[in-house]
C-alpha atoms as a PDB file:
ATOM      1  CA  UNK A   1      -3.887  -4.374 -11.268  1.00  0.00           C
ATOM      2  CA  UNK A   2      -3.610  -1.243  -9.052  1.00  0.00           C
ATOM      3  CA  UNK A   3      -5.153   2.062  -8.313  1.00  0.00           C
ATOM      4  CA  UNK A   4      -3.640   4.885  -5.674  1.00  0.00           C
ATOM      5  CA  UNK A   5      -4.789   8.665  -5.782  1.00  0.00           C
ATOM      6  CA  UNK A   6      -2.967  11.718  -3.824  1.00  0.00           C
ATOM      7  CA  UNK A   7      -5.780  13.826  -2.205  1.00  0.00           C
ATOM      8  CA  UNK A   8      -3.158  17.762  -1.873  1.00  0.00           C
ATOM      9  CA  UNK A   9      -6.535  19.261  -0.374  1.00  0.00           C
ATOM     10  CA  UNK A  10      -7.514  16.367   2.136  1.00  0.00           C
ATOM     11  CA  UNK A  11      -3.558  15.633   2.393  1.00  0.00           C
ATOM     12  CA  UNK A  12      -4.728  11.911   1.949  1.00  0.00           C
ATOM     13  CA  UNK A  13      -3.588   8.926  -0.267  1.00  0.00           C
ATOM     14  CA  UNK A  14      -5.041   5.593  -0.853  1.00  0.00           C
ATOM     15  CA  UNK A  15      -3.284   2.621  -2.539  1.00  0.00           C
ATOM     16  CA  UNK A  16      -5.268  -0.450  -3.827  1.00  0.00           C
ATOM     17  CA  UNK A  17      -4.225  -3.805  -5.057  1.00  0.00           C
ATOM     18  CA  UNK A  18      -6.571  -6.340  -7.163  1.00  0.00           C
ATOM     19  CA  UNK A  19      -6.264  -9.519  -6.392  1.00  0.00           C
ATOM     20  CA  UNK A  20      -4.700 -11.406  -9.350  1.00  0.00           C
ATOM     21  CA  UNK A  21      -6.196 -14.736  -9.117  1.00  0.00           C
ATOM     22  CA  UNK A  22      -9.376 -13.763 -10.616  1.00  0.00           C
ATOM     23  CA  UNK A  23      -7.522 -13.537 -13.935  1.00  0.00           C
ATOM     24  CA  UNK A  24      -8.404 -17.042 -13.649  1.00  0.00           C
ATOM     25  CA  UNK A  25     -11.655 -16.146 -14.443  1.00  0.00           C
ATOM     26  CA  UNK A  26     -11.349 -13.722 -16.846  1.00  0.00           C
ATOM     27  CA  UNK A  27     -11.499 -10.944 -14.326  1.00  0.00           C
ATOM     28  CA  UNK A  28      -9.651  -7.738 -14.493  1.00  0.00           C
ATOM     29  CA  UNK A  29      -9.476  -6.810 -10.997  1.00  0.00           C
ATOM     30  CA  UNK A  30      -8.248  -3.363 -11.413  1.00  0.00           C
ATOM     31  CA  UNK A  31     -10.997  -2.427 -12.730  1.00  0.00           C
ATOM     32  CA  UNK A  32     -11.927  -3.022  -9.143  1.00  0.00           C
ATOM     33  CA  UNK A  33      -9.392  -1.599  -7.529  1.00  0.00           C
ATOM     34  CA  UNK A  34     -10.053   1.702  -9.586  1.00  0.00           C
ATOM     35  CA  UNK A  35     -14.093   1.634  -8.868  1.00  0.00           C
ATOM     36  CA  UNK A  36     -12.891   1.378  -5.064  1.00  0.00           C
ATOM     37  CA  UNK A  37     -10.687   4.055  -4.619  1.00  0.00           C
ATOM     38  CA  UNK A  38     -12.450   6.742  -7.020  1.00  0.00           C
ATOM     39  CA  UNK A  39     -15.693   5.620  -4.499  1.00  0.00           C
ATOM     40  CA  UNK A  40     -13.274   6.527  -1.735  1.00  0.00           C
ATOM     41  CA  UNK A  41     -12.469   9.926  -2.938  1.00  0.00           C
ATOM     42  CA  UNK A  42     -16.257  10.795  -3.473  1.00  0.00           C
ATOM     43  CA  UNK A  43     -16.834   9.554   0.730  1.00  0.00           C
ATOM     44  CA  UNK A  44     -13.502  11.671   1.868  1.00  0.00           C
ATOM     45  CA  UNK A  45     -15.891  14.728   0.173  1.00  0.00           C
ATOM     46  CA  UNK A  46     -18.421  14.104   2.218  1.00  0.00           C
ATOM     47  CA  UNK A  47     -17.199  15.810   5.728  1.00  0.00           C
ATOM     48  CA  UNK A  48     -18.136  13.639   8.445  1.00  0.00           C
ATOM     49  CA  UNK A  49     -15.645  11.031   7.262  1.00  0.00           C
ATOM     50  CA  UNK A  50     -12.456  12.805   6.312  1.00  0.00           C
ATOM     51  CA  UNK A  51     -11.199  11.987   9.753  1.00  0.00           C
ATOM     52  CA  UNK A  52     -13.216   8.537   9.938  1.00  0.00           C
ATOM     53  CA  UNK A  53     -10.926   6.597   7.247  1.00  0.00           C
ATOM     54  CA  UNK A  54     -12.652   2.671   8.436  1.00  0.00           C
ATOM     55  CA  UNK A  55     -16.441   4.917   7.105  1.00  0.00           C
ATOM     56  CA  UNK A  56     -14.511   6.077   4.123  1.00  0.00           C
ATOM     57  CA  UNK A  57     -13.268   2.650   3.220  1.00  0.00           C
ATOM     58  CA  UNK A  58     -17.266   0.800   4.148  1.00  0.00           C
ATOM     59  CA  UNK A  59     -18.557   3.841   1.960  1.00  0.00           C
ATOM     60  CA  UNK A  60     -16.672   3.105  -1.003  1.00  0.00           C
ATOM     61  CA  UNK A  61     -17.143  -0.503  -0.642  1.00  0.00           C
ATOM     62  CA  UNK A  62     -20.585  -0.619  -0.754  1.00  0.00           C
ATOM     63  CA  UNK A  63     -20.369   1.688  -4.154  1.00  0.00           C
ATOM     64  CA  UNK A  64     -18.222  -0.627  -5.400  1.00  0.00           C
ATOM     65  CA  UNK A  65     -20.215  -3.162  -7.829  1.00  0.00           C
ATOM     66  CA  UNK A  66     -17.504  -4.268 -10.108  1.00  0.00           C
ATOM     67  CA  UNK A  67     -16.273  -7.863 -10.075  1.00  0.00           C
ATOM     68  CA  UNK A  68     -13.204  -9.129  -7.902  1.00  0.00           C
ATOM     69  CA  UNK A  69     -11.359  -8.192  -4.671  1.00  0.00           C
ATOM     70  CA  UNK A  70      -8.641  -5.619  -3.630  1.00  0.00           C
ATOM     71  CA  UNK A  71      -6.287  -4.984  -0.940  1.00  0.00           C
ATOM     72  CA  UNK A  72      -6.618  -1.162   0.618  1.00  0.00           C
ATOM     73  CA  UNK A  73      -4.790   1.416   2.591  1.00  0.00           C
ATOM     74  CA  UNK A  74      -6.184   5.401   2.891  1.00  0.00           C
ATOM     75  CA  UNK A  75      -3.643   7.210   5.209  1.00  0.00           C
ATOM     76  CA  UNK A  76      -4.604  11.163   5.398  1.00  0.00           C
ATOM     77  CA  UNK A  77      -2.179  13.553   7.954  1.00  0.00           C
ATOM     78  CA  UNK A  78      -4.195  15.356  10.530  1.00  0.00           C
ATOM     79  CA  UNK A  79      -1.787  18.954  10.364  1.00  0.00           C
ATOM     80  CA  UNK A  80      -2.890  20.350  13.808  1.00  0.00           C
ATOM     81  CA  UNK A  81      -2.053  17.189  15.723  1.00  0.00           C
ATOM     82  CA  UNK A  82       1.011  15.942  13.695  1.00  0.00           C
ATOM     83  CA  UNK A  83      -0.344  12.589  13.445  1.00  0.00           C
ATOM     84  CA  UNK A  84      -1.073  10.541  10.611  1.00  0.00           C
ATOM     85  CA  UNK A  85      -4.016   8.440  10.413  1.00  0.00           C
ATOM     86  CA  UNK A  86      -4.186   4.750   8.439  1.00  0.00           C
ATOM     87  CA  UNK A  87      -6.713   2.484   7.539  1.00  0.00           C
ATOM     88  CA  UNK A  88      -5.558  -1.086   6.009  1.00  0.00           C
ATOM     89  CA  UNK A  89      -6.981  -4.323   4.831  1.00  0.00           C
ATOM     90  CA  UNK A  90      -4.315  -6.344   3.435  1.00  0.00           C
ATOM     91  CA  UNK A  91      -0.819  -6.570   2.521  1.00  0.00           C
ATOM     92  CA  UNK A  92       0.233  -3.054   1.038  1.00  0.00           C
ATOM     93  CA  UNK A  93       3.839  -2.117   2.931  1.00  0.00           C
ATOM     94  CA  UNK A  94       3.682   1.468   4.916  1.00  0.00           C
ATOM     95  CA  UNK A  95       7.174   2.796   6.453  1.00  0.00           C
ATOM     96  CA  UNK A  96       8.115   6.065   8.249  1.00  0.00           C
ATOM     97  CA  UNK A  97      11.108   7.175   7.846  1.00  0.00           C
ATOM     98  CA  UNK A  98      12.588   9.396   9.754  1.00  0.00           C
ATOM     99  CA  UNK A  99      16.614  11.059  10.314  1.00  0.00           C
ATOM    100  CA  UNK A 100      17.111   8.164   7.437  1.00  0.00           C
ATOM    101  CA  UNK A 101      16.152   5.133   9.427  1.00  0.00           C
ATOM    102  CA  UNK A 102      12.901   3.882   9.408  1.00  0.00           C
ATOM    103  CA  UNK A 103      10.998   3.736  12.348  1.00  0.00           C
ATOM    104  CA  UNK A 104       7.874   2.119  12.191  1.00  0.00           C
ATOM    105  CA  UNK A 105       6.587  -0.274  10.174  1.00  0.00           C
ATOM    106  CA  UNK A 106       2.348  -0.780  10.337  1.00  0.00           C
ATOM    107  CA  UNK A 107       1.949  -4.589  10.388  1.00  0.00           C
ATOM    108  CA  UNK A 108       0.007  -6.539   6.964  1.00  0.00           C
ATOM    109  CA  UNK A 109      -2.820  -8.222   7.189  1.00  0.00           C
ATOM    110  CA  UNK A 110      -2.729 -12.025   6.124  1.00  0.00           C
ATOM    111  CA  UNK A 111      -4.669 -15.534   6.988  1.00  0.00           C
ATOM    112  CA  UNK A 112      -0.768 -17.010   5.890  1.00  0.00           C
ATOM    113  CA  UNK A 113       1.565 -16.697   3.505  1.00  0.00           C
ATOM    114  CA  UNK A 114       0.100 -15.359   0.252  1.00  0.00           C
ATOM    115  CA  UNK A 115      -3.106 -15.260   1.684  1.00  0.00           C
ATOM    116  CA  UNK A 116      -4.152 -11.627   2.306  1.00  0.00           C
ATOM    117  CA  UNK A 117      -7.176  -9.664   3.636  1.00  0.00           C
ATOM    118  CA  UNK A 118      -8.770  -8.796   0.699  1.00  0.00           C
ATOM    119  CA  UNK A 119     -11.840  -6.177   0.395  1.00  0.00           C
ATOM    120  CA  UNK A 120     -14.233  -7.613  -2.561  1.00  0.00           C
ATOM    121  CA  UNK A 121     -18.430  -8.911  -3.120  1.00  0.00           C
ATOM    122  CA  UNK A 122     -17.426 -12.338  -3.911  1.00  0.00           C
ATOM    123  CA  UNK A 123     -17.094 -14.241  -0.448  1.00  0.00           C
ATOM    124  CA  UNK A 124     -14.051 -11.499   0.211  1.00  0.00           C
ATOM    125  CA  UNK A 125     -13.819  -9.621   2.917  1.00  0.00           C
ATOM    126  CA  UNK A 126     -15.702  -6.021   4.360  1.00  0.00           C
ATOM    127  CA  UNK A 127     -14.023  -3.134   6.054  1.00  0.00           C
ATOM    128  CA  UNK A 128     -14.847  -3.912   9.125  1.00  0.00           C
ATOM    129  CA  UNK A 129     -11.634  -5.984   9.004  1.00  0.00           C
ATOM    130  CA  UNK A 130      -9.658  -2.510   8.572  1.00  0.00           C
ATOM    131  CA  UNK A 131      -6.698  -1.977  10.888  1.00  0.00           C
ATOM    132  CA  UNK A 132      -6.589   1.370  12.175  1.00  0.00           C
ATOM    133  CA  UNK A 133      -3.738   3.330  13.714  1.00  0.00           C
ATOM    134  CA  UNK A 134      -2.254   6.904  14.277  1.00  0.00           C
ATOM    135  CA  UNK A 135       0.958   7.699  14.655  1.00  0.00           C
ATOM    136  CA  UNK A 136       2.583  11.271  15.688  1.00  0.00           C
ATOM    137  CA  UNK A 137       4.617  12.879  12.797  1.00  0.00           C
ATOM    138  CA  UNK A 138       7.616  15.042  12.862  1.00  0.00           C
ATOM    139  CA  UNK A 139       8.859  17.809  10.535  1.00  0.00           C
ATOM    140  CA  UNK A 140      11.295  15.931   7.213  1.00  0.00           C
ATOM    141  CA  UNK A 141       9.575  12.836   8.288  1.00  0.00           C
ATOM    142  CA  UNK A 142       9.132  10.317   5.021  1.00  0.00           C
ATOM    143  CA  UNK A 143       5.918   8.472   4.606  1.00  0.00           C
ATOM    144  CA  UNK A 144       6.542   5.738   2.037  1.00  0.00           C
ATOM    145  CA  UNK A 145       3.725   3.471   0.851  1.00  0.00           C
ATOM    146  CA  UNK A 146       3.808   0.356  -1.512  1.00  0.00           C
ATOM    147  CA  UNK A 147       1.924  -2.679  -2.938  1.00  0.00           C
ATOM    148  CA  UNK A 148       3.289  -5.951  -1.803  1.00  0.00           C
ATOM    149  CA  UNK A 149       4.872  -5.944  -5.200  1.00  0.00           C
ATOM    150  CA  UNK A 150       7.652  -3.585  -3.142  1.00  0.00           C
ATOM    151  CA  UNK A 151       7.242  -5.238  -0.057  1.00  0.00           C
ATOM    152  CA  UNK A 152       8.042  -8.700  -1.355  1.00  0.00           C
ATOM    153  CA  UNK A 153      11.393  -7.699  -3.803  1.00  0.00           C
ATOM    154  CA  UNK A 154      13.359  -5.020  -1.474  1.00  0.00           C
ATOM    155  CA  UNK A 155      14.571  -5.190   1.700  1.00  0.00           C
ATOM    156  CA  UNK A 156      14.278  -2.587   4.159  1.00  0.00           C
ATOM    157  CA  UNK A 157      17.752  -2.094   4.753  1.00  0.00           C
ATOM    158  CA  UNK A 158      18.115  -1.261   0.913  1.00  0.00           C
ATOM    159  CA  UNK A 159      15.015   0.769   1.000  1.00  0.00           C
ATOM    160  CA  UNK A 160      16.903   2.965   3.610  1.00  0.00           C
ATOM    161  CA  UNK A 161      20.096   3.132   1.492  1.00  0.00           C
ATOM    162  CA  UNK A 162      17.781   4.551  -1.143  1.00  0.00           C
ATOM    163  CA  UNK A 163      16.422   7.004   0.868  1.00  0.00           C
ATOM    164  CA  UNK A 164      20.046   8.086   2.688  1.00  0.00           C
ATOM    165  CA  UNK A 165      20.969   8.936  -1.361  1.00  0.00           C
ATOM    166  CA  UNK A 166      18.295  10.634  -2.146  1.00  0.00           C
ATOM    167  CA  UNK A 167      18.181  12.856   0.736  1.00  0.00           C
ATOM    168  CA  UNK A 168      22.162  13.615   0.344  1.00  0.00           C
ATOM    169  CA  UNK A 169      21.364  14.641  -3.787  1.00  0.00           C
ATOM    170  CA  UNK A 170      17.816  16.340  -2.876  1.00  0.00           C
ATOM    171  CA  UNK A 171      15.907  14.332  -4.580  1.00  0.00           C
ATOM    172  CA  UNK A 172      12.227  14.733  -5.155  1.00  0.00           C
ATOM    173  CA  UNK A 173       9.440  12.843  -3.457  1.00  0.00           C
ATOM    174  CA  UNK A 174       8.750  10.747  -7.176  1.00  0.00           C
ATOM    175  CA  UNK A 175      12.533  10.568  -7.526  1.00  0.00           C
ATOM    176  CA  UNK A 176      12.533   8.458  -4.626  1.00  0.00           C
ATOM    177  CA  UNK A 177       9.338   6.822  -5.212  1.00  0.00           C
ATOM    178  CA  UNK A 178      10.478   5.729  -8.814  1.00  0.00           C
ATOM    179  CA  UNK A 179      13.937   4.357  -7.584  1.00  0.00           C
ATOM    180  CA  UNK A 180      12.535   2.268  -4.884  1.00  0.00           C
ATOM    181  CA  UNK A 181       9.902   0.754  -7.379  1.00  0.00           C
ATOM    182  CA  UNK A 182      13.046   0.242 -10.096  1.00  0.00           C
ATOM    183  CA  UNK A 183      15.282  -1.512  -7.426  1.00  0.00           C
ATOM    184  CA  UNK A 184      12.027  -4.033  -6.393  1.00  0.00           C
ATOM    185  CA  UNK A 185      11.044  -4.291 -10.385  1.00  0.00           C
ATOM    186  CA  UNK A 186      14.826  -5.283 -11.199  1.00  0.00           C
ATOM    187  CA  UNK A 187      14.692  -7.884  -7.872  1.00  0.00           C
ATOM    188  CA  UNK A 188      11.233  -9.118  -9.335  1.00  0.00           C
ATOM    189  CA  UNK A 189      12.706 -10.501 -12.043  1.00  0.00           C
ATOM    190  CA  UNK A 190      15.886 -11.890 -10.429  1.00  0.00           C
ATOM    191  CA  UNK A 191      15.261 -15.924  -9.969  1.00  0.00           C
ATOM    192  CA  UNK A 192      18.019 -16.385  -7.525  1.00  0.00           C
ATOM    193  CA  UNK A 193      18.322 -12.886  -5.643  1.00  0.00           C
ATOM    194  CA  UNK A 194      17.553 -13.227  -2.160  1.00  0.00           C
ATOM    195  CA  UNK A 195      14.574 -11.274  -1.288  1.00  0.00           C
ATOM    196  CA  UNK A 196      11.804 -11.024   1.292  1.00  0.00           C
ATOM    197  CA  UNK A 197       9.148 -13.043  -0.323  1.00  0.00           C
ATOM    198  CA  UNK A 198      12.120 -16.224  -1.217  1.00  0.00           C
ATOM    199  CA  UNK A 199      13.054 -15.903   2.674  1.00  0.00           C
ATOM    200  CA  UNK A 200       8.955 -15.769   3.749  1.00  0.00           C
ATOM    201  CA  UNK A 201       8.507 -18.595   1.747  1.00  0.00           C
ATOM    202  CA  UNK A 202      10.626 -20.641   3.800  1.00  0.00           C
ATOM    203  CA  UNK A 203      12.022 -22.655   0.728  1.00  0.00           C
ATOM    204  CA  UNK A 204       8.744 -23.122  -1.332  1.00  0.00           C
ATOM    205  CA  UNK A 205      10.697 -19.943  -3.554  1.00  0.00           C
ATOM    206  CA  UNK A 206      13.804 -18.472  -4.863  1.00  0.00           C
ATOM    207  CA  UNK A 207      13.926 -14.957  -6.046  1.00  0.00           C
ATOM    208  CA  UNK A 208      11.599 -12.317  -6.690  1.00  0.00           C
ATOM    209  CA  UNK A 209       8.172 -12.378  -7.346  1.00  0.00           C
ATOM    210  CA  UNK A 210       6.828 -10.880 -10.484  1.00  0.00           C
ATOM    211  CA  UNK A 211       4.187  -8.560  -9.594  1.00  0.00           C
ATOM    212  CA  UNK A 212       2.502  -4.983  -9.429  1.00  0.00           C
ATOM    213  CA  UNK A 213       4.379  -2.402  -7.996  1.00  0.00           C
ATOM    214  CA  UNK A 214       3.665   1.146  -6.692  1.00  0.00           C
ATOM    215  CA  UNK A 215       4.778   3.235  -4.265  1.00  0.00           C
ATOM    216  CA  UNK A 216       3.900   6.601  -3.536  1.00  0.00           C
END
């Protein structure tokens, strides 16, 4: 029940995550999700707001109709300053890596455990919500992105161990991207490996969590 796209003109990506509860009622929230981040790449073509990610995000939600609720992150990179530029509601994971060791970590959004900021028309939340933040960016730095589908089944010290491989065999960004993702799907599944969400839940669970999972 997720949508992303990769911007190569606006050097942009956005990642969106539909809240699965609304299967409940018969809701498909990614069709949601999708409505909300093609609306965000018609804003990001309007010019005002390619630096102004929060009016991308309150454009696109008030284009967005369908039924449900979504989590959101748009993150472009702003070449002249080095910086990169994010704009979150909700629980997607964002790391940058850098010389193999990540070094910042943007924080989630959440009421409580399992309980996310959510964007959505039915008594969800609106973007004014959004976390913003920029952060200066060097040259071979790694910008990795997930749903809380990665976030909840892989630890970040195995996320670097990933990442240490790949950059010693050369590996592409989707290389990388598709490992990570196969490491959290194979935890997912896994009812007594200890992962982030078991430890989080402070006993309520063991294991991984079945869920979505991208990561760009």
């Amino acid at each position: 029940m997720h949508a992303h796209f990769i911007h190569e003109l606006y050097q942009t990506i956005g990642i969106a995550d539909g809240v699965g509860g609304w299967a409940k009622k018969g809701i498909d929230t990614e069709i949601y999700a999708r409505e909300l981040m093609r609306n965000s790449l018609i804003a990001m073509d309007n010019e005002p707001m390619k630096g102004n990610l929060k009016r991308v995000l309150e454009e696109a939600y008030k284009n967005t109709n369908s039924e449900g609720s979504s989590m959101s992150r748009i993150i472009t990179l702003n070449s002249e300053k080095s910086t990169i530029i994010d704009a979150n509601v909700g629980d997607s994971g964002f790391f940058l890596i850098r010389k193999e060791k990540i070094i910042y970590k943007l924080p989630i959004q959440q009421r409580g455990f399992g309980c996310p900021y959510q964007l959505g028309n039915c008594n969800a939340d609106n973007p004014s919500v959004a976390q913003e933040m920029e952060l200066n960016v060097e040259k071979d730095d790694i910008l990795m992105v997930g749903t809380d589908g990665m976030l909840n089944n892989i630890y970040e010290s195995e996320i670097e161990e990933i990442v240490r491989r790949a950059i010693h065999e050369k590996l592409k960004a989707e290389e990388l991207a598709c490992q990570i993702g196969n490491v959290a799907l194979y935890n997912s599944f896994d009812r007594f490996a200890d992962t982030p969400y078991a430890r989080a839940s402070k006993g309520r669970h063991k294991g991984g969590t079945i869920d979505d999972i991208t990561v760009i």
